[in-house]
Protein backbone atom coordinates (compact mmCIF):
# COMPACT_ATOMS: atom_id res chain seq x y z
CA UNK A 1 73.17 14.80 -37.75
CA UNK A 2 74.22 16.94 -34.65
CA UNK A 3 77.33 16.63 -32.87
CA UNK A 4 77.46 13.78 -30.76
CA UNK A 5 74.01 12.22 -31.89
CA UNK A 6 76.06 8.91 -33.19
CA UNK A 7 77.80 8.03 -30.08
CA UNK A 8 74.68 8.82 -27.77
CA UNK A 9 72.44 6.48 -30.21
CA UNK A 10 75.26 3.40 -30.28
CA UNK A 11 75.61 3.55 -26.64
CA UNK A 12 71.61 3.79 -26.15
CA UNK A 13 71.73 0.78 -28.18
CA UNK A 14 74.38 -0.93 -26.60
CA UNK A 15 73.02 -0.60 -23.35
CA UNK A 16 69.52 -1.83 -24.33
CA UNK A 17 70.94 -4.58 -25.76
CA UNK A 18 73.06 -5.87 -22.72
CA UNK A 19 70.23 -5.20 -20.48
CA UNK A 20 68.01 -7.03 -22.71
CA UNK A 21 70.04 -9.98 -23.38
CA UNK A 22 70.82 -10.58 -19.76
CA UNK A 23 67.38 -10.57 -18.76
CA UNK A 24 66.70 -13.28 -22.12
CA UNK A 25 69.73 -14.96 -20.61
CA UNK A 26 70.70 -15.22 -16.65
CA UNK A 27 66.13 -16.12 -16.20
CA UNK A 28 65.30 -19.81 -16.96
CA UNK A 29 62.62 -18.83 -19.53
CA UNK A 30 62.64 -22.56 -20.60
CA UNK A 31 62.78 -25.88 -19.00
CA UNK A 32 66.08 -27.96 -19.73
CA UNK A 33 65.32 -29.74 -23.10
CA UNK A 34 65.39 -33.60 -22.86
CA UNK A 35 64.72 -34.53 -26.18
CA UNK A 36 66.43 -33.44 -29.53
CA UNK A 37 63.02 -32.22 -30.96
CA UNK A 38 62.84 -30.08 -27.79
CA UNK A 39 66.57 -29.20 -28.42
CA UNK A 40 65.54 -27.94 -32.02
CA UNK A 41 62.53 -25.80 -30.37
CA UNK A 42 65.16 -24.05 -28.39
CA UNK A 43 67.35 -23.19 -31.27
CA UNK A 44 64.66 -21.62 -32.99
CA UNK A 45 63.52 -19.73 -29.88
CA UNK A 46 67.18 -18.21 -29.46
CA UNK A 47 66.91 -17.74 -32.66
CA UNK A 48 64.11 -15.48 -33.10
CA UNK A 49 65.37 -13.98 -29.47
CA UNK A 50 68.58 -12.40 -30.80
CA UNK A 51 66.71 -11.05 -33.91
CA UNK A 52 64.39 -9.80 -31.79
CA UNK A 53 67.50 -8.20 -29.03
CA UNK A 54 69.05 -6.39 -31.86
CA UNK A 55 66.15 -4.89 -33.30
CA UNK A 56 64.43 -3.81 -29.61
CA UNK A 57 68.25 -1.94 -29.22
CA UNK A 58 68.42 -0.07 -32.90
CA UNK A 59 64.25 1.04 -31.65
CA UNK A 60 65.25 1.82 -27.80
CA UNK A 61 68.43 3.85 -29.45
CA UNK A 62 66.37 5.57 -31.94
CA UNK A 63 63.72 6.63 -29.77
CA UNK A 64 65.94 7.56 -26.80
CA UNK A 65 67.99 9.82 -28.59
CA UNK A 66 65.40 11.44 -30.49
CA UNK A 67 63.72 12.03 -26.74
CA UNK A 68 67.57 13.35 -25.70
CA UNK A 69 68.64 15.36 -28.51
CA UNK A 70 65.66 16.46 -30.27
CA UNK A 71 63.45 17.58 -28.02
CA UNK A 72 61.65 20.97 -28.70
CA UNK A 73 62.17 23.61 -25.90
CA UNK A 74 59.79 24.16 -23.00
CA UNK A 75 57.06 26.41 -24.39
CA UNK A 76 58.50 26.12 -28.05
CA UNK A 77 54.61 24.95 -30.04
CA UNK A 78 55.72 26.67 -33.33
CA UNK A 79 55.46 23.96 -35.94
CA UNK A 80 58.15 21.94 -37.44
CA UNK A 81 59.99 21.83 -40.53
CA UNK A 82 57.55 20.32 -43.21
CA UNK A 83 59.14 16.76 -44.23
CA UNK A 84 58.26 14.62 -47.13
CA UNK A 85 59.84 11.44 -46.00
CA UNK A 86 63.04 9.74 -46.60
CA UNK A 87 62.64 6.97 -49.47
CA UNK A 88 66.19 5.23 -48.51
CA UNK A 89 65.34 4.86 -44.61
CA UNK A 90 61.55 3.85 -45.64
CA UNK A 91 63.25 0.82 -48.08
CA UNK A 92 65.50 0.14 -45.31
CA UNK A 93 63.37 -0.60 -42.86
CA UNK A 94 60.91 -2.61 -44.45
CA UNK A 95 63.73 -5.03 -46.16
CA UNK A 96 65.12 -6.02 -42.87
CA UNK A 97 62.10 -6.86 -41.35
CA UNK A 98 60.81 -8.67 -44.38
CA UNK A 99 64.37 -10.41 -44.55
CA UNK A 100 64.43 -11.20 -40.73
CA UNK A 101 61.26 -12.60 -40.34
CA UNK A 102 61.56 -14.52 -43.54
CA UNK A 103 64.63 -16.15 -41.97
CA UNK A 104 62.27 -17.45 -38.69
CA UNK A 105 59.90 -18.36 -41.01
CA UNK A 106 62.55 -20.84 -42.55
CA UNK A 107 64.14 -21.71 -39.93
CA UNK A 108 60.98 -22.75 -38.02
CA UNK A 109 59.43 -24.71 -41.05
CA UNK A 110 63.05 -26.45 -41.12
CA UNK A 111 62.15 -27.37 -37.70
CA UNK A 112 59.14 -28.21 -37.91
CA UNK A 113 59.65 -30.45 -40.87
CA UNK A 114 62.56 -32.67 -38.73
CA UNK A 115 60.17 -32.77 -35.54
CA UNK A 116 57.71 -33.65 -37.57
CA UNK A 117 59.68 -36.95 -39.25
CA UNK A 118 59.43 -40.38 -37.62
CA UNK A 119 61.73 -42.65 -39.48
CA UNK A 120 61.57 -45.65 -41.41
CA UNK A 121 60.92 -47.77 -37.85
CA UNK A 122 60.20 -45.77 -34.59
CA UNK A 123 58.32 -47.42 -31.38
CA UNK A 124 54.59 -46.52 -31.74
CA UNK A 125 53.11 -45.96 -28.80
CA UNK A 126 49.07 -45.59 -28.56
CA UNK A 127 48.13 -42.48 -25.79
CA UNK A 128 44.95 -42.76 -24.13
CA UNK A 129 43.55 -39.57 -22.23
CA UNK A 130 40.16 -39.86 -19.82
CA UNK A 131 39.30 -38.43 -17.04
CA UNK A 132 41.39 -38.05 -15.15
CA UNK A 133 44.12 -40.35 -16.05
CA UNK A 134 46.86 -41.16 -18.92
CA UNK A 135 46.81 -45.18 -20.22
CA UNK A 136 50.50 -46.09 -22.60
CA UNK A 137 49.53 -48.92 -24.78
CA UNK A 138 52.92 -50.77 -26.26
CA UNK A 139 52.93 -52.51 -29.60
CA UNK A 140 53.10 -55.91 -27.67
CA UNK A 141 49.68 -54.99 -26.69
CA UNK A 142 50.69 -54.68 -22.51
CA UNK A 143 49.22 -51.15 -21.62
CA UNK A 144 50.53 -48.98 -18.12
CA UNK A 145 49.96 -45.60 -16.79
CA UNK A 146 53.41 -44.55 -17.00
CA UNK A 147 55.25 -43.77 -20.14
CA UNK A 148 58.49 -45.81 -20.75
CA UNK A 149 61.08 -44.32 -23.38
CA UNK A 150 64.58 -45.77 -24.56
CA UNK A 151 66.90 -43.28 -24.64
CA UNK A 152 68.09 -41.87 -28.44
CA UNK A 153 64.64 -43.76 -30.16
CA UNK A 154 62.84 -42.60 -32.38
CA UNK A 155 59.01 -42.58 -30.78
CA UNK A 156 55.87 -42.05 -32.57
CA UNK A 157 52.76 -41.10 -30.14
CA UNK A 158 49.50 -42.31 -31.52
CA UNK A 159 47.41 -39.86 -29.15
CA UNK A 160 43.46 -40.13 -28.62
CA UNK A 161 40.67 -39.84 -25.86
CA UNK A 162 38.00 -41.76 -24.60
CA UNK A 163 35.86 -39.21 -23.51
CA UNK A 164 36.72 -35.37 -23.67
CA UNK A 165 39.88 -33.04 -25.33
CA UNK A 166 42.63 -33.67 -23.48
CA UNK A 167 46.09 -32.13 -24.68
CA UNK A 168 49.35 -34.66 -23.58
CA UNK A 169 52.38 -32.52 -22.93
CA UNK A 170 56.25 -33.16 -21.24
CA UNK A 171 57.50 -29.79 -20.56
CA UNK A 172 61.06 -31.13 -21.24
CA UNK A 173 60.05 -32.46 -24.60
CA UNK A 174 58.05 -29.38 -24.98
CA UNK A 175 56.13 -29.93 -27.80
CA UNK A 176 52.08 -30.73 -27.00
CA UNK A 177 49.48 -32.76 -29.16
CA UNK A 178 45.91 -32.63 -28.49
CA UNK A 179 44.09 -35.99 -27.42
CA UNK A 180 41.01 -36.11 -29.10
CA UNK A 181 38.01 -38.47 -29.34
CA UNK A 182 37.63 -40.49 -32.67
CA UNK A 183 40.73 -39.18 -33.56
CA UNK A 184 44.05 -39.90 -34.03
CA UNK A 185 46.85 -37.39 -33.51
CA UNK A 186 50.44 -38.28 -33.84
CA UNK A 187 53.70 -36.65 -32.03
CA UNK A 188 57.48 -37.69 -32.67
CA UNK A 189 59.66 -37.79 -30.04
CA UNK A 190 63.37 -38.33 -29.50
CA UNK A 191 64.29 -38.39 -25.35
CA UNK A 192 68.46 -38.05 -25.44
CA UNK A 193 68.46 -36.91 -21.47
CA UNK A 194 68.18 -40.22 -18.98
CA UNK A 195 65.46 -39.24 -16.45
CA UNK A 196 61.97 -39.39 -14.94
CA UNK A 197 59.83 -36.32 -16.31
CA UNK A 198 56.48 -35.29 -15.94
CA UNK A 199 53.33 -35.72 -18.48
CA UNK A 200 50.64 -33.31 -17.81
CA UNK A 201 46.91 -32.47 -19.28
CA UNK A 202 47.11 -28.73 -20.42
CA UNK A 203 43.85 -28.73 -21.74
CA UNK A 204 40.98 -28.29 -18.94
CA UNK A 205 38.82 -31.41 -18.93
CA UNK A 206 37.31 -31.56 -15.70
CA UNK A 207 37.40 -30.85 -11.95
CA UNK A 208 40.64 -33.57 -12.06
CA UNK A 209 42.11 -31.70 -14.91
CA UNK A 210 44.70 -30.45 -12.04
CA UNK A 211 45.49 -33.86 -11.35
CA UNK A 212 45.63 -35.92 -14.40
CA UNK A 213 49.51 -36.58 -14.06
CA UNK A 214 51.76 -39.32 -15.43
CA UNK A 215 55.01 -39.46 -15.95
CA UNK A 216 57.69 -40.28 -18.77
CA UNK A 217 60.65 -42.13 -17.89
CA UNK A 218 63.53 -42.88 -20.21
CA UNK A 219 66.15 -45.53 -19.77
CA UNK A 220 69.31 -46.84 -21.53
CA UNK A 221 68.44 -49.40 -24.35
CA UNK A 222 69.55 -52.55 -21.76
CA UNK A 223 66.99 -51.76 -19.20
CA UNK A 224 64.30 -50.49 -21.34
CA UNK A 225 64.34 -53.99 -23.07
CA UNK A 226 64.56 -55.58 -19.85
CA UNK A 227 61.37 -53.67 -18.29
CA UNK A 228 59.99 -54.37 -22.18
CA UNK A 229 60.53 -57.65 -22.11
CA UNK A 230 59.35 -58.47 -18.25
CA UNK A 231 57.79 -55.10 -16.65
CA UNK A 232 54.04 -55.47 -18.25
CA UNK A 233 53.98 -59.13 -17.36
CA UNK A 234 50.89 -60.35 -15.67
CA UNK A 235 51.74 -60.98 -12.02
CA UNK A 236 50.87 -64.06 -10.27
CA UNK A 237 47.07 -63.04 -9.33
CA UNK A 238 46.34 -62.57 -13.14
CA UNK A 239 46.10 -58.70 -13.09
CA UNK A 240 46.04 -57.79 -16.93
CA UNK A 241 47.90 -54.67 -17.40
CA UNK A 242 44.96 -53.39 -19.18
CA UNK A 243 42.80 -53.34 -15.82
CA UNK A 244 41.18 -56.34 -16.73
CA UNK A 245 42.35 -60.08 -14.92
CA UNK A 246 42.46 -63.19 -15.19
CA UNK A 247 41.89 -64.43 -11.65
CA UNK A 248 40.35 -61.52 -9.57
CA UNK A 249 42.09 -60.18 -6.44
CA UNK A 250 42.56 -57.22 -4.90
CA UNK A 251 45.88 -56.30 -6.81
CA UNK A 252 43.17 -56.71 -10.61
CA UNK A 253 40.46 -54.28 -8.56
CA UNK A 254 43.62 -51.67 -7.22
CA UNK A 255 44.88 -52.05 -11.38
CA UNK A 256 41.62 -51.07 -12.96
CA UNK A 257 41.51 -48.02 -9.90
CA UNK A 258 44.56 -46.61 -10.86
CA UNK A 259 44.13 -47.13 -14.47
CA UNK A 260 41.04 -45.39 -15.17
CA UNK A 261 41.97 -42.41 -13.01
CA UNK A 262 40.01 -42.98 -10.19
CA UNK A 263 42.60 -41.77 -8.05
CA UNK A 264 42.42 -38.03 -9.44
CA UNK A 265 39.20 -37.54 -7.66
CA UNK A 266 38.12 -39.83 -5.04
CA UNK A 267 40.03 -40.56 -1.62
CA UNK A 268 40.36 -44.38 -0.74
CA UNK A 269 43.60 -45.48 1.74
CA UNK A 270 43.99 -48.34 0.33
CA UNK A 271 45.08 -47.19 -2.92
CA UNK A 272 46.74 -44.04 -1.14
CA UNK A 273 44.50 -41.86 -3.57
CA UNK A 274 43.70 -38.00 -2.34
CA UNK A 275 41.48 -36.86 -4.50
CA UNK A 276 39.10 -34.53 -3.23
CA UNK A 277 37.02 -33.68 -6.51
CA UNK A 278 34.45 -36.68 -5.69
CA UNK A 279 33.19 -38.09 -2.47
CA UNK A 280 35.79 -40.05 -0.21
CA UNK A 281 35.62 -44.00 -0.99
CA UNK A 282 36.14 -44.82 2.34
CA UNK A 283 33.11 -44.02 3.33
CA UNK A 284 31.06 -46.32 0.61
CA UNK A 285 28.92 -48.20 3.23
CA UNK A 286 27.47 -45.07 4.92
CA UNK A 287 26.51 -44.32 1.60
CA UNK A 288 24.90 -47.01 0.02
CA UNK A 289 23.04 -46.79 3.35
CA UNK A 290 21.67 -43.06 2.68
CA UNK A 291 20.94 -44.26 -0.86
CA UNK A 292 18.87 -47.22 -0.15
CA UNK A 293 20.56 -49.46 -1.39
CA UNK A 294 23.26 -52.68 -1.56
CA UNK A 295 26.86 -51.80 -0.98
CA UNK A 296 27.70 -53.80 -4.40
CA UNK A 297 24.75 -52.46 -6.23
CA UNK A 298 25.08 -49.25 -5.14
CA UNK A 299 29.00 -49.21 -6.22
CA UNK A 300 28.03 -50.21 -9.37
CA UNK A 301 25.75 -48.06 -9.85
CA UNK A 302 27.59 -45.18 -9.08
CA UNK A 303 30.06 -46.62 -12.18
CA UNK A 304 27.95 -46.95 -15.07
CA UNK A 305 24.98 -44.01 -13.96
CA UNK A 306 27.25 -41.67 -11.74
CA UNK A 307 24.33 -39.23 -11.45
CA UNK A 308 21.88 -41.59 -10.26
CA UNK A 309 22.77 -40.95 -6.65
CA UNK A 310 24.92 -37.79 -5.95
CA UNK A 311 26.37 -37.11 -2.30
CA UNK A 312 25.07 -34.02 -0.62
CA UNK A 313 27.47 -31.31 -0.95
CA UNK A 314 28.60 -32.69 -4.22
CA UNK A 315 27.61 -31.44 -8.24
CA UNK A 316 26.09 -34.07 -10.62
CA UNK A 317 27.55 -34.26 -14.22
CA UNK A 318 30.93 -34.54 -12.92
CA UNK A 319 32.09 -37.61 -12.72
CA UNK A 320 32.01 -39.29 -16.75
CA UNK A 321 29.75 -41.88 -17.43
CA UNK A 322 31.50 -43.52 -19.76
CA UNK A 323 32.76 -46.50 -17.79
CA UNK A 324 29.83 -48.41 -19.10
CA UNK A 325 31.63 -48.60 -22.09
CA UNK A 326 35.14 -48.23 -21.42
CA UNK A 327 34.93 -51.70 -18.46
CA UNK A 328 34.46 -54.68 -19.47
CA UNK A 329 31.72 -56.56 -17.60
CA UNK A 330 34.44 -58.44 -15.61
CA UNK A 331 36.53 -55.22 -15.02
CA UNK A 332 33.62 -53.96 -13.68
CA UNK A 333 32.77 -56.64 -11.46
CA UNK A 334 36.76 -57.06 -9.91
CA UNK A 335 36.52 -52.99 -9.12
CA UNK A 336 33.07 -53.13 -7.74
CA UNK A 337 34.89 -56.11 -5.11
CA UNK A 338 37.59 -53.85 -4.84
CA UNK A 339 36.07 -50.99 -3.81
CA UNK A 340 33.77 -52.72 -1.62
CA UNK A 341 36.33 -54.79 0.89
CA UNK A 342 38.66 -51.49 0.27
CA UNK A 343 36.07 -49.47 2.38
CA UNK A 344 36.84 -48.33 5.25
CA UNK A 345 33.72 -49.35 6.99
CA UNK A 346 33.26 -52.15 5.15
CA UNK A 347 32.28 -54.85 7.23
């Protein structure tokens, strides 16, 4: 080895490795983990990321000293000195590899294994996607559009769809499970950070993909078996918290609305929706007028056979026509009144 090839290569290295690491470090690469299965995931990311620091050093140091020190002379194309190879160095560094990524390979099925283990008694929770909306159904059988976690639980997610793929995700909890119709998909979470953190779609499903939001809120164990207990109880008009009712109103019509994700596409005041993916709700009457039709029947028709009319301006085979299926006949019924005396120019 020439003269001062060793401290040029460990100071190469060195330096690639501080640069390296601060940029892995000082950036928020990852959101803060609220969960200890999300905790785990960020182990095994550093992890592999220091493994992966140390050997992007030893190649930076390598290849920047050979470029400093070896270099041929300008205009020097005689050939080099025929080499056969190096049998030590070529054992080298094929063990290390092998033996690093053998070592994320264990440590990630470790991981894997522990996010991957529910208990002998976690809270199940059933996970409903559609478009464009989330729907958290609670083993005492009361169902909401927000997700409600105690704190240091063991939850099991019993995730499916009603229509298309749909992939639930909390980027705190950062681990994602497909939602797929017919089929039941299961995800383990453990929230140990109090807070109110978002659930997203991350698999496209629609023009409301964008929009299909929720959000996951853990509480202490005293006020998550208080909300438990009295948060899903039917209010005085008989709103089910399934979007069904017992006794009609315009608090059951506003339920089923928000519940089926009506709100990801269509404006309407009175539920403060903004979507902008379907026509504008407000304006039902001037359109049951264009289509020939009876404000009621023509709202209920644009439920169960969405294509049957569509607004100028608009695409057909949008909107899912699924509802049929999905509403029961008196569901449909309280959101067809809904919708109707909701209009803006509704007389």
């Amino acid at each position: 080895m020439r003269r001062g090839t060793l401290p040029l290569l460990l100071g190469i290295g060195i330096v690639s490795a501080v640069i390296t690491a601060a940029v892995a470090y000082l950036i928020p690469w990852l959101p803060s983990p609220a969960s200890r299965e999300a905790g785990r995931i960020v182990f095994v990311y550093w992890f592999a990321e220091w493994i992966s620091i140390v050997v992007f050093a030893a190649v930076c140091a390598v290849l920047g000293t050979a470029i400093i020190k070896f270099r041929v002379k300008p205009d020097d194309l005689s050939d080099g000195p025929p080499i056969h190879g190096h049998t030590t160095l070529e054992v080298v560094w094929t063990a290390i590899p092998f033996v690093l990524v053998t070592a994320i390979t264990i440590v990630s099925a470790i991981v894997l294994a522990k996010n991957g283990d529910a208990g002998p008694n976690p809270l199940k929770i059933k996970v409903t996607g559609q478009q464009f909306a989330w729907e958290f159904t609670y083993p005492n059988g009361k169902t909401y559009t927000t997700l409600h976690l105690p704190v240091d639980q063991k939850v099991q997610l019993a995730i499916t769809s009603k229509d298309v793929i749909h992939s639930f995700w909390v980027p705190q909890m950062m681990q994602k499970q497909d939602a797929v119709p017919g089929q039941i998909n299961t995800l383990v979470i453990t929230p140990d950070k109090l807070g109110v953190y978002p659930v997203i779609c991350t698999e496209l499903c629609g023009l409301g993909h964008a929009l299909m939001r929720s959000e996951a809120i853990v509480t202490n164990t005293a006020q998550y078996a208080s909300w438990y207990k009295t948060g899903g109880a039917p209010p005085a008009t008989g709103v089910s918290t399934t979007g069904g009712s017992t006794a009609g109103g315009a608090d059951a019509g506003l339920s089923i609305f928000n519940a089926n994700g009506c709100a990801a596409c269509h404006t309407l005041a009175a539920a403060k929706a903004t979507g902008a993916v379907g026509p504008s709700l407000d304006e039902l009457k001037a359109e049951a007028a264009r289509a020939g039709e009876p404000l009621d029947a023509f709202i209920k028709d644009s439920i169960v056979d969405p294509d049957k009319y569509v607004e100028k301006t608009y695409q057909p085979n949008v909107m899912p026509a699924t509802y049929k299926d999905t509403l029961s006949s008196d569901q449909l019924d309280q959101l067809v009144q809904y919708l109707a005396t909701s209009s803006k120019d509704a007389n």
